[in-house]
C-alpha atoms as a PDB file:
ATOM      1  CA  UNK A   1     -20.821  23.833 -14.038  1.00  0.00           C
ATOM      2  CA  UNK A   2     -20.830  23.576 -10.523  1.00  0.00           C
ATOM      3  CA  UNK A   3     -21.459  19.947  -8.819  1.00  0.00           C
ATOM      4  CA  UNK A   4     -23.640  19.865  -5.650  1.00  0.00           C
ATOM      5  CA  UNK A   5     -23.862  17.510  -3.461  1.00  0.00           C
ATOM      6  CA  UNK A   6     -26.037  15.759  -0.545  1.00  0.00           C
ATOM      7  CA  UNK A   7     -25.277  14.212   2.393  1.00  0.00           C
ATOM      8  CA  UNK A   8     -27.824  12.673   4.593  1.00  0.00           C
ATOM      9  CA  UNK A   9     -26.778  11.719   8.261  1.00  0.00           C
ATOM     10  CA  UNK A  10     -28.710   9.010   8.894  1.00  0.00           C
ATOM     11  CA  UNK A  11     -26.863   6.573  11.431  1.00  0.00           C
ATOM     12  CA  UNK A  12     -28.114   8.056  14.914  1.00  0.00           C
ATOM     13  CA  UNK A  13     -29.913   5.168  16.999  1.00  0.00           C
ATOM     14  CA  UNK A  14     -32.059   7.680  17.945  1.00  0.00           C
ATOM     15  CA  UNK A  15     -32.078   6.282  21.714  1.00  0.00           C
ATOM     16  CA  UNK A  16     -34.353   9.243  23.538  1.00  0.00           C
ATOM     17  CA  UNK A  17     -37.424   7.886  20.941  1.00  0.00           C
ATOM     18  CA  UNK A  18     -37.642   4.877  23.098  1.00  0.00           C
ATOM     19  CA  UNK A  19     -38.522   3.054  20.157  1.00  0.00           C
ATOM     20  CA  UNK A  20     -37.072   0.198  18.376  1.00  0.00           C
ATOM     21  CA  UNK A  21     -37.550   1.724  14.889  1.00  0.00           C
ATOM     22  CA  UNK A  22     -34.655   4.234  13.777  1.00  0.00           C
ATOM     23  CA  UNK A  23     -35.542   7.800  14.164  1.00  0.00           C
ATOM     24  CA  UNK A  24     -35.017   8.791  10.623  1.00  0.00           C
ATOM     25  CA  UNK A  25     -37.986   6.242   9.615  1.00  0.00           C
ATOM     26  CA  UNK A  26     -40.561   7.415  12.063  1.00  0.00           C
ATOM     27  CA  UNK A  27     -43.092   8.729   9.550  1.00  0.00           C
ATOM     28  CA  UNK A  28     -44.787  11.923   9.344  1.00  0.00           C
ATOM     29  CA  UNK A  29     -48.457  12.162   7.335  1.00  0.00           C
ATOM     30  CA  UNK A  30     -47.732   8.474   6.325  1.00  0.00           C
ATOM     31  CA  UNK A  31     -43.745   9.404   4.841  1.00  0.00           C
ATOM     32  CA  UNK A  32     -40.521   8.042   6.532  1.00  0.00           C
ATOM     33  CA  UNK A  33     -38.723  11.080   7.709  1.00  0.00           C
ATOM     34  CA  UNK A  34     -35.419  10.166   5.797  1.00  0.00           C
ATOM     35  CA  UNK A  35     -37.368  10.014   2.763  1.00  0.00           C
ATOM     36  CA  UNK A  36     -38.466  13.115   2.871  1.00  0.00           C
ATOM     37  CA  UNK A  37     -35.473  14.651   3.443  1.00  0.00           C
ATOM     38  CA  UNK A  38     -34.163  13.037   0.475  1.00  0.00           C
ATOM     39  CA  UNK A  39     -36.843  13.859  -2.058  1.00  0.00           C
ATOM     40  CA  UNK A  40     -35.977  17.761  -0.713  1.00  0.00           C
ATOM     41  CA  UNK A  41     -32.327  17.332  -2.137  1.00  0.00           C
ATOM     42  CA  UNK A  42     -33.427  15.668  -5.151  1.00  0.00           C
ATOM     43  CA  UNK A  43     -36.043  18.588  -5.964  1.00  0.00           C
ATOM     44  CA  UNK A  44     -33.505  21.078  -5.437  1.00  0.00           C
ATOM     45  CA  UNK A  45     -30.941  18.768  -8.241  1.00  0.00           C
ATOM     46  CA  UNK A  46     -28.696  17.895  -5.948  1.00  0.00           C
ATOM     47  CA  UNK A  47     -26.282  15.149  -6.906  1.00  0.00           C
ATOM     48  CA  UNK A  48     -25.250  12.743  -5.746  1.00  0.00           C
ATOM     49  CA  UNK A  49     -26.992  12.168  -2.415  1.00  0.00           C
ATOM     50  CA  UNK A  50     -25.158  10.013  -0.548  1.00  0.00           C
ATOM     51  CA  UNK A  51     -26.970   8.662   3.079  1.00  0.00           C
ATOM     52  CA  UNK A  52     -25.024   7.811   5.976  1.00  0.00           C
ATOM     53  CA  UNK A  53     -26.538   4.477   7.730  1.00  0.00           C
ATOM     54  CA  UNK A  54     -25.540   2.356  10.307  1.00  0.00           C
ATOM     55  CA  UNK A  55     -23.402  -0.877   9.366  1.00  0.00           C
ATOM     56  CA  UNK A  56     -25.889  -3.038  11.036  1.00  0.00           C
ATOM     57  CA  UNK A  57     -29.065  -1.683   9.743  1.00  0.00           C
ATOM     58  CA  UNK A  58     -30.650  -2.585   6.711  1.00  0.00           C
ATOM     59  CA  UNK A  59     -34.074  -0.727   7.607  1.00  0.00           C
ATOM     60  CA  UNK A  60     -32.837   2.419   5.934  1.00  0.00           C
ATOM     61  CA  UNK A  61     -31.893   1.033   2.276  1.00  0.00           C
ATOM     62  CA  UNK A  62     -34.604  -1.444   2.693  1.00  0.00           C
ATOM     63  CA  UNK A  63     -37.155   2.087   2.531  1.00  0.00           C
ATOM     64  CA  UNK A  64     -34.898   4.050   0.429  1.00  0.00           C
ATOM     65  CA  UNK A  65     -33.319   1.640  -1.980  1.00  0.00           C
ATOM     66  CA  UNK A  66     -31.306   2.703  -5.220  1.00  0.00           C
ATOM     67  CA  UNK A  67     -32.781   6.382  -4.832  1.00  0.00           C
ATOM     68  CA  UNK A  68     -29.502   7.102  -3.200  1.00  0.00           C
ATOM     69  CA  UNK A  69     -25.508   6.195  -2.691  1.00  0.00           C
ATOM     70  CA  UNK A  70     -25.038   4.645   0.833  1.00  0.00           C
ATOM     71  CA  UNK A  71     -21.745   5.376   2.808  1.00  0.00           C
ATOM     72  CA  UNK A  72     -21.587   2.909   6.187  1.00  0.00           C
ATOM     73  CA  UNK A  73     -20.819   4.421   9.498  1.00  0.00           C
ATOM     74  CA  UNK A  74     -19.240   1.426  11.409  1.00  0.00           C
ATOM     75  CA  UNK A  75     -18.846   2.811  14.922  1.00  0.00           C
ATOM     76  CA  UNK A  76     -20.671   5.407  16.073  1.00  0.00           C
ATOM     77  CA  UNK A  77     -17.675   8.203  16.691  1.00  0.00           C
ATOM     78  CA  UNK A  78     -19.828  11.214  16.143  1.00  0.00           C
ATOM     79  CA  UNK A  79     -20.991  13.334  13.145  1.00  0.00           C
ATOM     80  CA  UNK A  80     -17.884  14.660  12.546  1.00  0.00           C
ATOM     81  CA  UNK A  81     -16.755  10.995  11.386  1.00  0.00           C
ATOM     82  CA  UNK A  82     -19.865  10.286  10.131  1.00  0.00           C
ATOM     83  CA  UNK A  83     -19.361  12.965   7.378  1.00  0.00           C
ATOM     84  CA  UNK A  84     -16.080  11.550   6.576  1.00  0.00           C
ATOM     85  CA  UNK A  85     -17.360   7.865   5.326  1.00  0.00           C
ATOM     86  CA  UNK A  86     -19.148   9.902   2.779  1.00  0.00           C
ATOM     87  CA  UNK A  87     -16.241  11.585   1.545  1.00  0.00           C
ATOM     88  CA  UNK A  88     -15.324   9.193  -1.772  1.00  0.00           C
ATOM     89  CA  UNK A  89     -18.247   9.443  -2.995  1.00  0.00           C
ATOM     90  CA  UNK A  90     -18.023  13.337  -2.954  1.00  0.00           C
ATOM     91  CA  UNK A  91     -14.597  13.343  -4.543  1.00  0.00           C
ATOM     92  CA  UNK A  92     -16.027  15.048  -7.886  1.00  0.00           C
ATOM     93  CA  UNK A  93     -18.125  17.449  -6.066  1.00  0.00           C
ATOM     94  CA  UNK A  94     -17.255  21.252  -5.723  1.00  0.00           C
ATOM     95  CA  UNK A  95     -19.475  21.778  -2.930  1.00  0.00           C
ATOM     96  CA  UNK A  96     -21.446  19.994  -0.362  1.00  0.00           C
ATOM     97  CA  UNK A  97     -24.605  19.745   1.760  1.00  0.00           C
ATOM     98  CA  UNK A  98     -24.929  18.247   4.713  1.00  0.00           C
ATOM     99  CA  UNK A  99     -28.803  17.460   6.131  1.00  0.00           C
ATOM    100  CA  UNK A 100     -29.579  15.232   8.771  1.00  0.00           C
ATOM    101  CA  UNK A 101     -32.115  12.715   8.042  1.00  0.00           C
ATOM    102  CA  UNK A 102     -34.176  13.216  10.909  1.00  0.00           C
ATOM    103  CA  UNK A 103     -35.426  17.309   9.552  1.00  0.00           C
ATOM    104  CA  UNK A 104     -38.022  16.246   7.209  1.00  0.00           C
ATOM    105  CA  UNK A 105     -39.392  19.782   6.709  1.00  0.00           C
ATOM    106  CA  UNK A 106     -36.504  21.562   4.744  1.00  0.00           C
ATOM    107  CA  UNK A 107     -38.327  22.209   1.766  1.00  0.00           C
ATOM    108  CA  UNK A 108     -36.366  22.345  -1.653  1.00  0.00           C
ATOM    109  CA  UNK A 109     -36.380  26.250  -1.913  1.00  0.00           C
ATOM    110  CA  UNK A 110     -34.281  26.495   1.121  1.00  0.00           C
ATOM    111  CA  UNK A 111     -32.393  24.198  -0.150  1.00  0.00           C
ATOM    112  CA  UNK A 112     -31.778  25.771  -3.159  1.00  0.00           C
ATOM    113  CA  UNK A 113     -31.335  29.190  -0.919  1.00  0.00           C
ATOM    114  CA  UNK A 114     -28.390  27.667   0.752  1.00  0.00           C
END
């Protein structure tokens, strides 16, 4: 059996909203973005989903909580890195998805597509 996985780049500061809330938990029809996002991967039984915050932010788990594994993204040096504190919990996984957290509208199906 084949193990998918999620990960959920979540540790933008999301500067150009001008707003002191993260992007990823603006909400849309009363639903933090993030959360979303991560309900798609669970619909489409992808495991484990593993979100990528900022070290300094506890907003994100605070919404999320134990739905998900968190990887911390120290310094923000890019996606590329962000991806990469993910990686041990991804170790058993034979392939991986990458989503960001801030494209609530991916709907399970496509996810499932891909």
């Amino acid at each position: 059996m084949i193990t998918q996985a999620a990960v959920v780049l979540a540790a933008g500061k999301g500067t150009r909203m001008n707003s002191q809330t993260p992007k990823v938990l603006h909400r849309i029809c009363g639903v933090e973005m993030v959360t979303l996002v991560v309900e798609s991967a669970r619909a489409a039984s992808l495991d484990p989903i593993v979100v990528v915050v900022p070290r300094s932010d506890s907003a994100i788990r605070d919404v999320l909580k134990s739905k998900v594994a968190y990887a911390e993204q120290g310094e923000p040096l890019g996606t590329g890195h962000a991806l990469l504190q993910a990686e041990p919990f991804l170790r058993h996984a034979d392939e991986v998805l990458v989503l960001n957290g801030d494209v609530p509208l991916m709907s399970s199906k496509t996810l499932e597509t891909l």
